[in-house]
Each structure stands twice: as structure tokens, then as C-alpha cells.
PDB file of N, CA and C in Angstrom:
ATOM      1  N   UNK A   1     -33.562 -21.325   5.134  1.00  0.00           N
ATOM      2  CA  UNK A   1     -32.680 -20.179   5.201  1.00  0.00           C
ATOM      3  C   UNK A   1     -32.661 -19.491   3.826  1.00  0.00           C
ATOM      4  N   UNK A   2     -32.550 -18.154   4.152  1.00  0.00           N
ATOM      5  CA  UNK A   2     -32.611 -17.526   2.374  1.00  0.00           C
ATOM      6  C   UNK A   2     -31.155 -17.844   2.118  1.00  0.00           C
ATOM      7  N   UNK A   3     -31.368 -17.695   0.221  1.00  0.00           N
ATOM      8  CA  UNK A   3     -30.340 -18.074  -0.051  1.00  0.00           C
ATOM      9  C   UNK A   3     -29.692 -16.805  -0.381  1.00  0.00           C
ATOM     10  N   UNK A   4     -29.467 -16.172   0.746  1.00  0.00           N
ATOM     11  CA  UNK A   4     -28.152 -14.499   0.217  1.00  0.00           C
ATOM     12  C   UNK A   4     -26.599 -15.623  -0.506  1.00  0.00           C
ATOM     13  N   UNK A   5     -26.573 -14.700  -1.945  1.00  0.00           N
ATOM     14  CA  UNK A   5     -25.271 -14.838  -2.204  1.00  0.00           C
ATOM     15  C   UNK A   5     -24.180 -13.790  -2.432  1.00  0.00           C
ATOM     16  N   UNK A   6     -24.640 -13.353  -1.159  1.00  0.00           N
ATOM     17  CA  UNK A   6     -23.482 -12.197  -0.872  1.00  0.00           C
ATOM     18  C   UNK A   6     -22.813 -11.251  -2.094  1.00  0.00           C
ATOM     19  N   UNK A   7     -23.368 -10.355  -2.786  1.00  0.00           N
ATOM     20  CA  UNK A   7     -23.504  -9.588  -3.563  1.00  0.00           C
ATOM     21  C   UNK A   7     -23.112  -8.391  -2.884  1.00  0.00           C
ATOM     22  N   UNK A   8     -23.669  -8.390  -1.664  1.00  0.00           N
ATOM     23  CA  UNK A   8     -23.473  -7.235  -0.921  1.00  0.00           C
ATOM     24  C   UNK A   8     -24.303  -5.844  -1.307  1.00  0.00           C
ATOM     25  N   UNK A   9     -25.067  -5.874  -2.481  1.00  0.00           N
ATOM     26  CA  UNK A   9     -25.857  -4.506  -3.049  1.00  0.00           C
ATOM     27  C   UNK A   9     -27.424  -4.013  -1.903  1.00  0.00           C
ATOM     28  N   UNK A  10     -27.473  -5.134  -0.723  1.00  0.00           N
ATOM     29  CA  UNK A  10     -28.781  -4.507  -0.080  1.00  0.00           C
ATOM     30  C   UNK A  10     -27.932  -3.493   0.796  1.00  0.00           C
ATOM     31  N   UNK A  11     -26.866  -4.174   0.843  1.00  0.00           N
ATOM     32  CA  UNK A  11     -25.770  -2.992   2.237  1.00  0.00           C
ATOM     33  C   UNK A  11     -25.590  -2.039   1.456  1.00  0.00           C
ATOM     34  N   UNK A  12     -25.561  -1.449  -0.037  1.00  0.00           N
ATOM     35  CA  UNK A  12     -25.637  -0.213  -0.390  1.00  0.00           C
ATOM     36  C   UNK A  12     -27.178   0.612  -0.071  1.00  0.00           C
ATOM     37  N   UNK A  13     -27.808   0.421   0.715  1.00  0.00           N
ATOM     38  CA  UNK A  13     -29.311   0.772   1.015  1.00  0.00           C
ATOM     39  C   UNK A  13     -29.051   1.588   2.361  1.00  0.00           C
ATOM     40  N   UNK A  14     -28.007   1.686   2.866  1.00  0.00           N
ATOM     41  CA  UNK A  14     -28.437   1.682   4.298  1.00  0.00           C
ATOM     42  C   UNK A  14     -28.477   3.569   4.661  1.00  0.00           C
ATOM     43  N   UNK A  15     -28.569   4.045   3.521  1.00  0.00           N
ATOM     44  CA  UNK A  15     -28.924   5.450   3.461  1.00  0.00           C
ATOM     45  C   UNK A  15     -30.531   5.602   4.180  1.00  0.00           C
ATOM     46  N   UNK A  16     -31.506   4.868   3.417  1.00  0.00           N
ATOM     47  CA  UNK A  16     -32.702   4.336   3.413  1.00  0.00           C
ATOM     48  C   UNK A  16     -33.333   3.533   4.233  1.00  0.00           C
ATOM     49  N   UNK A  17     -32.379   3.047   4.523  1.00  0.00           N
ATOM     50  CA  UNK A  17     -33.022   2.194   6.012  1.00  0.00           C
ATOM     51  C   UNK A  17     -33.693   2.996   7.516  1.00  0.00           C
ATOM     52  N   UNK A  18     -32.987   3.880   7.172  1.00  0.00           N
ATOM     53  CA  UNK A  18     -33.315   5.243   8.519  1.00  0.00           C
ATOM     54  C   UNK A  18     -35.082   6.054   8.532  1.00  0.00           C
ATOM     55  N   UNK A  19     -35.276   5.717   6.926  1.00  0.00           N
ATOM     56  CA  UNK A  19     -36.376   5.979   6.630  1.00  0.00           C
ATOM     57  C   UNK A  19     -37.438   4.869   7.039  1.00  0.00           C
ATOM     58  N   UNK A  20     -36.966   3.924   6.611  1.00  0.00           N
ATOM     59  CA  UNK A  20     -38.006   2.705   7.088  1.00  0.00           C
ATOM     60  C   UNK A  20     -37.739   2.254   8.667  1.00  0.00           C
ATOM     61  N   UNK A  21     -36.558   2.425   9.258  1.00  0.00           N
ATOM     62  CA  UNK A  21     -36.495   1.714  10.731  1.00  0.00           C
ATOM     63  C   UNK A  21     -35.508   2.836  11.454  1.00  0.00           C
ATOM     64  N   UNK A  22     -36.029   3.957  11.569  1.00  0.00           N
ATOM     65  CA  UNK A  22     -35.005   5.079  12.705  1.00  0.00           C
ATOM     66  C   UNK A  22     -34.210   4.475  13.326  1.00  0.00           C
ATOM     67  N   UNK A  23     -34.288   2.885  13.834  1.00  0.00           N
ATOM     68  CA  UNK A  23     -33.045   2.423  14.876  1.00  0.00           C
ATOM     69  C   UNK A  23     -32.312   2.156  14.185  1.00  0.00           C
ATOM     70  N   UNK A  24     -32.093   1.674  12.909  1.00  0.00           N
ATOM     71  CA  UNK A  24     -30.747   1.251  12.700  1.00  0.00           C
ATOM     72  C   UNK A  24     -29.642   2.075  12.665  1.00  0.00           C
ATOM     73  N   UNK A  25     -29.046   1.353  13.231  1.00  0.00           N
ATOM     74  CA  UNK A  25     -27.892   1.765  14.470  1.00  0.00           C
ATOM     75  C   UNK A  25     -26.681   1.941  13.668  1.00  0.00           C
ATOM     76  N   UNK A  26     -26.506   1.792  12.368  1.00  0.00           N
ATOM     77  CA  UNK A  26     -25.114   2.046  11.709  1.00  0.00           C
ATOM     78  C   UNK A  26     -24.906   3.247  10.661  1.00  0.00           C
ATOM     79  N   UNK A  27     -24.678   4.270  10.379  1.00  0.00           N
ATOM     80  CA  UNK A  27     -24.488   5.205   9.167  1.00  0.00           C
ATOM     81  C   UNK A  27     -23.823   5.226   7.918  1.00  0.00           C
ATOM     82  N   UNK A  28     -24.571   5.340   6.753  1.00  0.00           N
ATOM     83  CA  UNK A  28     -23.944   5.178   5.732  1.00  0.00           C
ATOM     84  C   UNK A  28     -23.081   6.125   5.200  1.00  0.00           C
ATOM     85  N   UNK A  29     -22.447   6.148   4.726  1.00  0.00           N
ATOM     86  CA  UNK A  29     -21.185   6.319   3.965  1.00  0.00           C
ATOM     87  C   UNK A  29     -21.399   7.532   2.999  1.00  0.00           C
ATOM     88  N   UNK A  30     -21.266   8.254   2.378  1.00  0.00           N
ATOM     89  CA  UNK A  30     -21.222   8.884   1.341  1.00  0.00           C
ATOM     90  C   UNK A  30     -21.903   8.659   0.010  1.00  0.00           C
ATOM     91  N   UNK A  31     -21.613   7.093  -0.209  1.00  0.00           N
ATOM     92  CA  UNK A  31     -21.857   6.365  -1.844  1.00  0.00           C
ATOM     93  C   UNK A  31     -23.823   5.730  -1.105  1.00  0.00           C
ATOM     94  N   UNK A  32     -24.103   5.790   0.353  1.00  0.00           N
ATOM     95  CA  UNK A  32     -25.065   5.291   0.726  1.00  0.00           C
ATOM     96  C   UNK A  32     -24.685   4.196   1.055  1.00  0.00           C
ATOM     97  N   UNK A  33     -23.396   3.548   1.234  1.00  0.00           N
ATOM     98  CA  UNK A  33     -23.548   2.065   2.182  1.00  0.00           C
ATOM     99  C   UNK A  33     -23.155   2.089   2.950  1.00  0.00           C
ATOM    100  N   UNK A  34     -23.088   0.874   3.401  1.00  0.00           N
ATOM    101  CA  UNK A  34     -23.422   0.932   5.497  1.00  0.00           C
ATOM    102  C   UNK A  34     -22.330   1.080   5.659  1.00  0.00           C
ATOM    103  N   UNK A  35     -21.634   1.658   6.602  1.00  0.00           N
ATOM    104  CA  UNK A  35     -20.412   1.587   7.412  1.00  0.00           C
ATOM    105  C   UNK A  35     -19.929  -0.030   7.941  1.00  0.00           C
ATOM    106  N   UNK A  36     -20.527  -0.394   7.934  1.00  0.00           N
ATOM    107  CA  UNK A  36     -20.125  -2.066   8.794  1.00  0.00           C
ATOM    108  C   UNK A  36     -20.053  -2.938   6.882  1.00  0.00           C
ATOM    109  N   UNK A  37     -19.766  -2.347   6.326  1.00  0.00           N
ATOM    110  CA  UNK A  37     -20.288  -3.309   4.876  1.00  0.00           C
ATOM    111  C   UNK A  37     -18.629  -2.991   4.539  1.00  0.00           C
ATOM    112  N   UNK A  38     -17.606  -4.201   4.557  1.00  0.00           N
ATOM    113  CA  UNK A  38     -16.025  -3.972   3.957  1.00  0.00           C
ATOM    114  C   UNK A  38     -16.437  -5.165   3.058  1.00  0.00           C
ATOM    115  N   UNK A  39     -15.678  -4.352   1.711  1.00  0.00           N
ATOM    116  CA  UNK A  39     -15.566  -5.266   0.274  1.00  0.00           C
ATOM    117  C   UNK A  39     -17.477  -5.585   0.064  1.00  0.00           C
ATOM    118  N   UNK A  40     -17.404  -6.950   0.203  1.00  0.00           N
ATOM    119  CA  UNK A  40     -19.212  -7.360  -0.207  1.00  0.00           C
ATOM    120  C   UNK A  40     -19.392  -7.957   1.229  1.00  0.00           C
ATOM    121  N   UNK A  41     -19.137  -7.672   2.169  1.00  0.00           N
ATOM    122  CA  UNK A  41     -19.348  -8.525   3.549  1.00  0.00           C
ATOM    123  C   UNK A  41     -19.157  -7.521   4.356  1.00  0.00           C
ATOM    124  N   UNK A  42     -20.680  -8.199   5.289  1.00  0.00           N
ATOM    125  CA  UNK A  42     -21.307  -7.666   6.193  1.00  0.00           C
ATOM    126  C   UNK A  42     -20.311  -7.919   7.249  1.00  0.00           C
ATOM    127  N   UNK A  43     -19.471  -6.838   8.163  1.00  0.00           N
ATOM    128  CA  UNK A  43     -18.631  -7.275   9.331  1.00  0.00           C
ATOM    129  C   UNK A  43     -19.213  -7.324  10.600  1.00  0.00           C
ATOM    130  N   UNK A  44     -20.702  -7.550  10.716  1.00  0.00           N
ATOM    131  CA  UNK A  44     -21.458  -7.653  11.679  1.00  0.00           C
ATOM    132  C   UNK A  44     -22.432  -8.795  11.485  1.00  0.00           C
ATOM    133  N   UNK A  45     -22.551  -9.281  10.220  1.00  0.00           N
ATOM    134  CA  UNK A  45     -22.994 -10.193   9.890  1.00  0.00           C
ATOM    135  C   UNK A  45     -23.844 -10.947  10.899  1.00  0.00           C
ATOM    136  N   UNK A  46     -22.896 -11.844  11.684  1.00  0.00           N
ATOM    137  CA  UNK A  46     -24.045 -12.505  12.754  1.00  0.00           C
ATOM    138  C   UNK A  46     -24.828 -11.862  13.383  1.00  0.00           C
ATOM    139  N   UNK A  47     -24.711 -10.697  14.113  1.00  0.00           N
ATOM    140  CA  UNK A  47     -25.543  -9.194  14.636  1.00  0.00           C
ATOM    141  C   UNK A  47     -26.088  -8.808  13.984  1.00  0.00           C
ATOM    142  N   UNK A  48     -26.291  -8.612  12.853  1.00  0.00           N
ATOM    143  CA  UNK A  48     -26.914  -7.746  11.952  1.00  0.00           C
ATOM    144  C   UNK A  48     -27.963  -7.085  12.362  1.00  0.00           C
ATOM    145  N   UNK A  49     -28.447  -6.109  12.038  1.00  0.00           N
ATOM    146  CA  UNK A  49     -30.245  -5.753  12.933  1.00  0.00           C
ATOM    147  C   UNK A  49     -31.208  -6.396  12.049  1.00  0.00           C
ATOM    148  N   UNK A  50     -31.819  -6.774  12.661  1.00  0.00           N
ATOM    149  CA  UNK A  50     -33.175  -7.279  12.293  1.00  0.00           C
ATOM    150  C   UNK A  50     -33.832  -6.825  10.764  1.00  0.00           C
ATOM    151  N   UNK A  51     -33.320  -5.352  10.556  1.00  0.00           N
ATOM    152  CA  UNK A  51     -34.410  -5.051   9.058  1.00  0.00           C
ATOM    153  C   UNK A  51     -32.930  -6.034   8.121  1.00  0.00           C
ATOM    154  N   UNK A  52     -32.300  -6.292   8.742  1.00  0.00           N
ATOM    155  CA  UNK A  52     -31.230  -7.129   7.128  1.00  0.00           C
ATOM    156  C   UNK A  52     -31.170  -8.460   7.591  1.00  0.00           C
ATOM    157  N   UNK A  53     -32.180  -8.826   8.374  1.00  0.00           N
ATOM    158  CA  UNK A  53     -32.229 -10.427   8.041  1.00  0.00           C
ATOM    159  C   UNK A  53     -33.535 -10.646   7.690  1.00  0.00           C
ATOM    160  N   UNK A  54     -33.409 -11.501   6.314  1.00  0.00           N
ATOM    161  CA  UNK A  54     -34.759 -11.738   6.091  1.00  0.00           C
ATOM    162  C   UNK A  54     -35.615 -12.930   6.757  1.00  0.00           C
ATOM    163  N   UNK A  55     -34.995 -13.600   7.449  1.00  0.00           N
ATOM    164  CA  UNK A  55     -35.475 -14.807   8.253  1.00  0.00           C
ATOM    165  C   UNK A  55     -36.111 -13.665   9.099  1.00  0.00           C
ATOM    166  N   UNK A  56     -35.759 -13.142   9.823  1.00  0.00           N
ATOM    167  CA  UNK A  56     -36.174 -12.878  11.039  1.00  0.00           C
ATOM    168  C   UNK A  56     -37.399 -11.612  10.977  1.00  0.00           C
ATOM    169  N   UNK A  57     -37.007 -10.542   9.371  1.00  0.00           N
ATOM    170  CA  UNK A  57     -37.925 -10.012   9.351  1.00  0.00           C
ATOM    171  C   UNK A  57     -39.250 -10.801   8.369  1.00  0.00           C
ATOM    172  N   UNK A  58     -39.472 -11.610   8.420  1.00  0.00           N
ATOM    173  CA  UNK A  58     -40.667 -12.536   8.307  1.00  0.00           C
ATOM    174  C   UNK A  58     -41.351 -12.774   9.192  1.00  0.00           C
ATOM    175  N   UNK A  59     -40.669 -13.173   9.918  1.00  0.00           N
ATOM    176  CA  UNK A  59     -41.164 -13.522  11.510  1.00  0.00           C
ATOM    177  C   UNK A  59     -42.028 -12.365  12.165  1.00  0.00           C
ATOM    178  N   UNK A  60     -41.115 -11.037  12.286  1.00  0.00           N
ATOM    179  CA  UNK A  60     -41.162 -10.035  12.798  1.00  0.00           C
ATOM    180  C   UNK A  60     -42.993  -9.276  12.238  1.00  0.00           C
ATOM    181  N   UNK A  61     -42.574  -9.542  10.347  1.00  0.00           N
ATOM    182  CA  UNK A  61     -44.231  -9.582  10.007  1.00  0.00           C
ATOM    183  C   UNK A  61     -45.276 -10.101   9.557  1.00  0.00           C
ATOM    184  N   UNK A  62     -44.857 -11.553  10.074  1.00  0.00           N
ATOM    185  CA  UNK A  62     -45.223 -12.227  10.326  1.00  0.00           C
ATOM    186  C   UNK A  62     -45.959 -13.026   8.829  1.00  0.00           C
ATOM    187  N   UNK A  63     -45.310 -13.328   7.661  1.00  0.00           N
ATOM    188  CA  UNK A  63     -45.502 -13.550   6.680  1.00  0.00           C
ATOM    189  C   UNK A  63     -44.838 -14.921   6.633  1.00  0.00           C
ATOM    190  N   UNK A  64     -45.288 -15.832   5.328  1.00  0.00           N
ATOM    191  CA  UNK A  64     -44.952 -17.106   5.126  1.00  0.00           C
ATOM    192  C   UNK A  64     -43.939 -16.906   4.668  1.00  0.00           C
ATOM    193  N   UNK A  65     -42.686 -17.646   4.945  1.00  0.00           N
ATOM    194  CA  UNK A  65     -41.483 -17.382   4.359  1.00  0.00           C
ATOM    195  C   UNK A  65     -41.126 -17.853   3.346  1.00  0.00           C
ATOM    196  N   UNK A  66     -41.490 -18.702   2.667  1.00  0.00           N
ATOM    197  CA  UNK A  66     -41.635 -18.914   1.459  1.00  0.00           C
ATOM    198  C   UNK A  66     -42.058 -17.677   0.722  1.00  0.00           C
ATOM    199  N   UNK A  67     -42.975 -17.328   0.660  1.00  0.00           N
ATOM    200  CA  UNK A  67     -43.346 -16.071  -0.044  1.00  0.00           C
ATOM    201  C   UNK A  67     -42.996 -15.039   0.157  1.00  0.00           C
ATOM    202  N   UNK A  68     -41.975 -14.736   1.487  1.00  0.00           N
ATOM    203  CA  UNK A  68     -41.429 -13.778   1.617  1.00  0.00           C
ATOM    204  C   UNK A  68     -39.977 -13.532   0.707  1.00  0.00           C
ATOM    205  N   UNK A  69     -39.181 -15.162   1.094  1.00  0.00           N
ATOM    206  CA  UNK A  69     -38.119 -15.057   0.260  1.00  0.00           C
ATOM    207  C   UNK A  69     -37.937 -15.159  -0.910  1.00  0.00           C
ATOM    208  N   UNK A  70     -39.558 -15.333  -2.105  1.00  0.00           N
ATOM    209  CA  UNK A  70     -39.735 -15.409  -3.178  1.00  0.00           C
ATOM    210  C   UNK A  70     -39.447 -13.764  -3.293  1.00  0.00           C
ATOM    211  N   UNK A  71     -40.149 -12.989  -2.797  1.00  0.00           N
ATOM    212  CA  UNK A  71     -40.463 -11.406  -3.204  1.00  0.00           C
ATOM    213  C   UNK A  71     -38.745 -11.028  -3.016  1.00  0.00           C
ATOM    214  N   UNK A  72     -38.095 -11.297  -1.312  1.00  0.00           N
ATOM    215  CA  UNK A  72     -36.759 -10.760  -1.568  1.00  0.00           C
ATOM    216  C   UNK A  72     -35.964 -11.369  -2.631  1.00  0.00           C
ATOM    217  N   UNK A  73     -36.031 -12.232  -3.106  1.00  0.00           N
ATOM    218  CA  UNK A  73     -35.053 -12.787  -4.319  1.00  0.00           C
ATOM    219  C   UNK A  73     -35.283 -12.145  -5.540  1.00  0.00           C
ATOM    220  N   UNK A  74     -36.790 -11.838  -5.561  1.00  0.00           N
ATOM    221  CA  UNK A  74     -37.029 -11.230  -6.716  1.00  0.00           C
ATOM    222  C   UNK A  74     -36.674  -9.237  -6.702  1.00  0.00           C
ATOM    223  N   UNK A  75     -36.243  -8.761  -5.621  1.00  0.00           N
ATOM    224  CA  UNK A  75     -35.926  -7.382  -4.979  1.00  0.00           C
ATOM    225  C   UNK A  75     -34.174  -7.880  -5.508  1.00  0.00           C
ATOM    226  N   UNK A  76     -33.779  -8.723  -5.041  1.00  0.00           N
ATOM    227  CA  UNK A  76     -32.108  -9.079  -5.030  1.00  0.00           C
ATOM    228  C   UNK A  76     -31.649  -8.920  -6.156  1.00  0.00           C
ATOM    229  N   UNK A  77     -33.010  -9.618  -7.407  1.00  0.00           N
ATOM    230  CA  UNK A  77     -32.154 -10.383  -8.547  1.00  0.00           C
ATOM    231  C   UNK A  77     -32.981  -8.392  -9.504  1.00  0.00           C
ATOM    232  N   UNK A  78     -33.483  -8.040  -9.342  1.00  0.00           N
ATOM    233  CA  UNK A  78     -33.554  -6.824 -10.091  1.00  0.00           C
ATOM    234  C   UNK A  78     -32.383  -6.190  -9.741  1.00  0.00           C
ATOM    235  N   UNK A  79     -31.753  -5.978  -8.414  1.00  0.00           N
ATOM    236  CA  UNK A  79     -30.842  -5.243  -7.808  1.00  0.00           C
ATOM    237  C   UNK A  79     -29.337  -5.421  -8.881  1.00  0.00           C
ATOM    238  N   UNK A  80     -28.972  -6.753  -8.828  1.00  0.00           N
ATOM    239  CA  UNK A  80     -28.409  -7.269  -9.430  1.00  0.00           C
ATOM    240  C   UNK A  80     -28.226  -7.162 -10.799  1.00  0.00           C
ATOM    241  N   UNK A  81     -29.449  -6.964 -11.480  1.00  0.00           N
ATOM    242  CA  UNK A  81     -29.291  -6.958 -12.896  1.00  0.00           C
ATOM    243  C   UNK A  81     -29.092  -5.105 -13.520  1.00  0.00           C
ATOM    244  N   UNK A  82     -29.757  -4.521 -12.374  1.00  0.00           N
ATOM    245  CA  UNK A  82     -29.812  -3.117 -12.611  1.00  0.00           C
ATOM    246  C   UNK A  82     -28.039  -2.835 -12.529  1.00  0.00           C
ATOM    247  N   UNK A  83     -27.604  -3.353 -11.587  1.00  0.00           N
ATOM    248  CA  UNK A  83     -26.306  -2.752 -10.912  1.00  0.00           C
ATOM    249  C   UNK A  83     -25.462  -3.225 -12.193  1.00  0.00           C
ATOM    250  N   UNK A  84     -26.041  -4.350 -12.843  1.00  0.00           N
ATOM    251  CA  UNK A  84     -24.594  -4.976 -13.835  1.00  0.00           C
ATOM    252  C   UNK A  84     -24.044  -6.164 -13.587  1.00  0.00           C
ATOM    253  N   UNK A  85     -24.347  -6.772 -12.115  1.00  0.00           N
ATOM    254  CA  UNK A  85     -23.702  -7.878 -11.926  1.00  0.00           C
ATOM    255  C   UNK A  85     -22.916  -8.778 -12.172  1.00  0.00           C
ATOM    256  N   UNK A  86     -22.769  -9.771 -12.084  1.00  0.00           N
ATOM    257  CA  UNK A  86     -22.604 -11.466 -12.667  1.00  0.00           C
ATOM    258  C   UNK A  86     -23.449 -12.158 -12.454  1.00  0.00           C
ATOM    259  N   UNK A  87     -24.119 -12.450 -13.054  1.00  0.00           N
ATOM    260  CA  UNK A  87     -25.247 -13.439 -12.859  1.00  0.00           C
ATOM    261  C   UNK A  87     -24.984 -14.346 -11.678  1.00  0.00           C
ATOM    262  N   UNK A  88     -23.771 -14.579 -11.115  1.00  0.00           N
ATOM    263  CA  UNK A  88     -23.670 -15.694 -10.346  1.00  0.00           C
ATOM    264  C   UNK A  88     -24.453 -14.942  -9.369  1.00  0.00           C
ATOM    265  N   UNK A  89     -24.689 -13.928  -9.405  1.00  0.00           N
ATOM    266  CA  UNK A  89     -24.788 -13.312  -7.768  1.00  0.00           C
ATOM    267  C   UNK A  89     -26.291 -13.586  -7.837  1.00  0.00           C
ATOM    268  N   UNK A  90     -26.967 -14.399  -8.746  1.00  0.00           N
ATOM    269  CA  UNK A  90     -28.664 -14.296  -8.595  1.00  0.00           C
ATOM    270  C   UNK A  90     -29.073 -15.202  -8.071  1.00  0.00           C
ATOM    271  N   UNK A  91     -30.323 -14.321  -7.158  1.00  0.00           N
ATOM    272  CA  UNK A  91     -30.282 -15.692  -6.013  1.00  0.00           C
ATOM    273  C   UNK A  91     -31.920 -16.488  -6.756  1.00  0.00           C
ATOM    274  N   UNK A  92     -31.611 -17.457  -6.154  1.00  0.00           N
ATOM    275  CA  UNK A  92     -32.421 -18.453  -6.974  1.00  0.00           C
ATOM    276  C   UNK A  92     -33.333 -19.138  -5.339  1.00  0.00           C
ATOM    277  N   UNK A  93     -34.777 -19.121  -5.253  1.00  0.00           N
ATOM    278  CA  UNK A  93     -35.208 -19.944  -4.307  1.00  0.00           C
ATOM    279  C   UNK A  93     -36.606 -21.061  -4.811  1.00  0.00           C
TER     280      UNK A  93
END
């Protein structure tokens, strides 16, 4: 399982997501985050669509997940450091 530590900064993306996957089904906000994103948590979480799980979009393209969740951790932990973070929020796999 990846290790999301809920940072919540990919749910500021979901401006962008429309570009990469027309279905996703939720609209962002003004600032660009998702409507379903309160505080740092996903309120759909278990539902989520498919482009925000990274388990499943591995599967989907069919990549080793290991090396998949190396690249998203390494997407997370720039995210993170750009935004200002706390280090706690870096995900480590």
C-alpha cells in the first residue's frame, strides 16, 4: 500500500485533473482544490476515482508498483517541500 501521509497537497490538483482524465467527476474550487477535499482529508476517500489512487492507477497502467510508488513519493515529497511543509508530511517508501 502507498504510504500517503495525508498532506492533502495532490487534492490541490484537481483543477488539472480534467486535463488528464475528463471524468473526474468532482470540481475544483477557486484556489484549484477538489471540492470533496475538507481540511487535508479526502471526504470520499474510500470512493475516490481511480486517477487518486495510486494502487489502482498502477494497475490501471499497468506498471510495477514498486516503481510506481517510488516516482509518486518522489512527485509528493517535491510537492511538499515546494509548498513549505513539515517534513513529517514526507512520504518515505
Amino acid at each position: 500500500m502507498f504510504p500517503c501521509t495525508g498532506c492533502g497537497l495532490c487534492c490541490h490538483q484537481a483543477a488539472g485533473l480534467r486535463k488528464i482524465d475528463p471524468t473526474f467527476p468532482y470540481s475544483a474550487r477557486a484556489d484549484g482544490s477538489c471540492e470533496k477535499l475538507i481540511g487535508r482529508k479526502c471526504s470520499v476517500y474510500a470512493t475516490r476515482p481511480t486517477i487518486c489512487n495510486v494502487e489502482k492507477m498502477a494497475e490501471v497502467l499497468k506498471v510495477d508498483k514498486a516503481d510506481w510508488y517510488k516516482q509518486n513519493a518522489a512527485a509528493c515529497n517535491s510537492m511538499i517541500r515546494e509548498a513549505g511543509e513539515d517534513e513529517r508530511y514526507l512520504v518515505k517508501v
